[in-house]
Protein backbone atom coordinates (compact mmCIF):
# COMPACT_ATOMS: atom_id res chain seq x y z
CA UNK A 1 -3.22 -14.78 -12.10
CA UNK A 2 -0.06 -13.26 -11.55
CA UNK A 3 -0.95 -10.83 -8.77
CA UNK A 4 2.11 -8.79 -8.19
CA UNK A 5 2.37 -7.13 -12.11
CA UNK A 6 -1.63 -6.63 -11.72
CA UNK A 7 -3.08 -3.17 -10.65
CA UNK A 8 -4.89 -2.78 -7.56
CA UNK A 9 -8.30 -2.02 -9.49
CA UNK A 10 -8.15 -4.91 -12.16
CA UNK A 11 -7.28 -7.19 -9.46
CA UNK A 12 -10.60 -5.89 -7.82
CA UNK A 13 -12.56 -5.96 -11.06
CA UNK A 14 -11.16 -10.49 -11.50
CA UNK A 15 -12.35 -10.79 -7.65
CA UNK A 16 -15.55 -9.88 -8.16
CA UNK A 17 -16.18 -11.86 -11.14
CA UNK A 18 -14.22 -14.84 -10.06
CA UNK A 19 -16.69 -14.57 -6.44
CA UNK A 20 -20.25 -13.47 -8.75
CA UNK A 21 -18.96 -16.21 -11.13
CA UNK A 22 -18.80 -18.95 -8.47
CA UNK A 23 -21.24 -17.98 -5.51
CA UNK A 24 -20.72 -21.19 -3.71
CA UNK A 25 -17.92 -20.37 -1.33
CA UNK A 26 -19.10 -17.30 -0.35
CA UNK A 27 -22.07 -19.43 1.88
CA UNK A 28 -24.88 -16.62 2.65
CA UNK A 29 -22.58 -14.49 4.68
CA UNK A 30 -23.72 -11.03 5.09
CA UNK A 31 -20.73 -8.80 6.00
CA UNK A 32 -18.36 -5.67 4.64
CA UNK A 33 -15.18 -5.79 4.62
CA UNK A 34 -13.31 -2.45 4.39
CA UNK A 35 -9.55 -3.09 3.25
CA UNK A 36 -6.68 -0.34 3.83
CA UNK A 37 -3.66 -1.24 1.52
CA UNK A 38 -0.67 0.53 1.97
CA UNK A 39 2.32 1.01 -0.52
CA UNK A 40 2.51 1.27 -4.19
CA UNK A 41 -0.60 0.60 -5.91
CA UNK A 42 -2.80 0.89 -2.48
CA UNK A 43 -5.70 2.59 -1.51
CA UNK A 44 -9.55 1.97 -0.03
CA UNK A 45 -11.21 -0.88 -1.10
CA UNK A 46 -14.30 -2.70 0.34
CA UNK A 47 -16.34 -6.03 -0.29
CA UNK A 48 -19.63 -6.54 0.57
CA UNK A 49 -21.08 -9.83 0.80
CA UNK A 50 -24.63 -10.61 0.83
CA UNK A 51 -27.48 -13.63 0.26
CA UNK A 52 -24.02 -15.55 -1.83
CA UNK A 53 -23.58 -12.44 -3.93
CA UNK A 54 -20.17 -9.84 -3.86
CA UNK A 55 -20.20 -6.31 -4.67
CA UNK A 56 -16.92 -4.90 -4.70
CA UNK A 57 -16.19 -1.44 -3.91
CA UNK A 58 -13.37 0.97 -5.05
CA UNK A 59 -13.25 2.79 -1.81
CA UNK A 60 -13.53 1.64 2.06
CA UNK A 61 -17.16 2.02 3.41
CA UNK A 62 -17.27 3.57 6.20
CA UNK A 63 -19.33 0.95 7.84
CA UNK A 64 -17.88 -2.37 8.34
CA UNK A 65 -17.78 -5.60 10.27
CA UNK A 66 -13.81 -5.91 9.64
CA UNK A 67 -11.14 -3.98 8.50
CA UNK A 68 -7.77 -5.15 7.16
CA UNK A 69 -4.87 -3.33 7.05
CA UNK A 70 -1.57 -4.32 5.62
CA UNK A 71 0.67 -3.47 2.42
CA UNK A 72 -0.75 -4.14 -1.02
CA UNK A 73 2.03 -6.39 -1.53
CA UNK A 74 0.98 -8.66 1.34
CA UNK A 75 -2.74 -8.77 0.14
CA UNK A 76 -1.80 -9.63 -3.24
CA UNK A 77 0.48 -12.68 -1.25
CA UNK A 78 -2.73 -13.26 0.48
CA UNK A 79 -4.67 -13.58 -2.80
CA UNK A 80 -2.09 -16.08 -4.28
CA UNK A 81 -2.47 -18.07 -0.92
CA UNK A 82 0.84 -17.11 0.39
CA UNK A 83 0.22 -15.23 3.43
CA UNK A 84 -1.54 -16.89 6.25
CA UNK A 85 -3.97 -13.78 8.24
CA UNK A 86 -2.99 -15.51 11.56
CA UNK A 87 0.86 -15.40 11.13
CA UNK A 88 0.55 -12.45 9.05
CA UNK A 89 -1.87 -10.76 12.18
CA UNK A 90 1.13 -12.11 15.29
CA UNK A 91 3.65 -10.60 12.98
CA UNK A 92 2.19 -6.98 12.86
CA UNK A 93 1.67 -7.51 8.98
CA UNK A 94 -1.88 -7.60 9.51
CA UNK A 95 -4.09 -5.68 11.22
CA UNK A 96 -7.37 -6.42 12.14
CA UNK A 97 -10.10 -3.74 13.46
CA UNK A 98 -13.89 -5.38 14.39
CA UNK A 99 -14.30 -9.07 14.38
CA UNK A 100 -10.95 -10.88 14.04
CA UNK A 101 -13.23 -14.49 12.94
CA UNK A 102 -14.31 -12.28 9.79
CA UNK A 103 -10.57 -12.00 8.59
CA UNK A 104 -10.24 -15.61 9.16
CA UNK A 105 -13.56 -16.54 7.49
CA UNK A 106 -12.09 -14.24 4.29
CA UNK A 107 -8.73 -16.22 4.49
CA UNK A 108 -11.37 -19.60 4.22
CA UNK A 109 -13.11 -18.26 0.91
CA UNK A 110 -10.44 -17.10 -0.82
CA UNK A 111 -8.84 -20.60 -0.59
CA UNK A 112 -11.60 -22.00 -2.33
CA UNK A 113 -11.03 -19.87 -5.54
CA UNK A 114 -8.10 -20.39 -8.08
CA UNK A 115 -7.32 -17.45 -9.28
């Protein structure tokens, strides 16, 4: 997919059926993920995982086990596998609130995916 000409919500709308489509990866992880994306074309956005399903959200829940927080650009690099969360995190590009392992765990899943 090419990422960087995509908006923010259809990139949202392939993730979820690219994760529903192919459960596997996603394990039986319960967590929610609240993402802040800053820049042009950012915005709330949340993921909920739960018993191998994803529900995607078009705003940040409130409640969450992690939140990210970087630029919309370097999510969509992180969707196209060219940010790494634990360079991105020691940089400042990243930042991380709750539990740090969930950000890595996300890194892990989307990896398995080919978008």
């Amino acid at each position: 997919m090419d990422f960087e000409n995509m908006a923010m919500k259809a990139i949202w709308d392939e993730l979820g059926k690219a994760f529903n489509q192919n459960p596997e990866p996603l394990g039986n992880s319960t967590v929610t993920y609240a993402f802040e994306l800053d820049g042009e074309d950012g915005g709330g956005y949340g993921l909920k995982l739960e018993n191998g399903q994803a529900e995607m959200l078009y705003e940040a829940p409130e409640n969450f086990d992690c939140k990210l927080k970087m630029s919309a650009k370097n999510f969509k690099k992180l969707l196209a596998g060219n940010l790494n969360t634990t360079a991105a995190f020691m940089m400042g590009r990243l930042k991380v609130e709750g539990k740090l392992g969930y950000a890595l765990k996300l890194e892990s899943i989307i990896k398995q995916y080919e978008f």
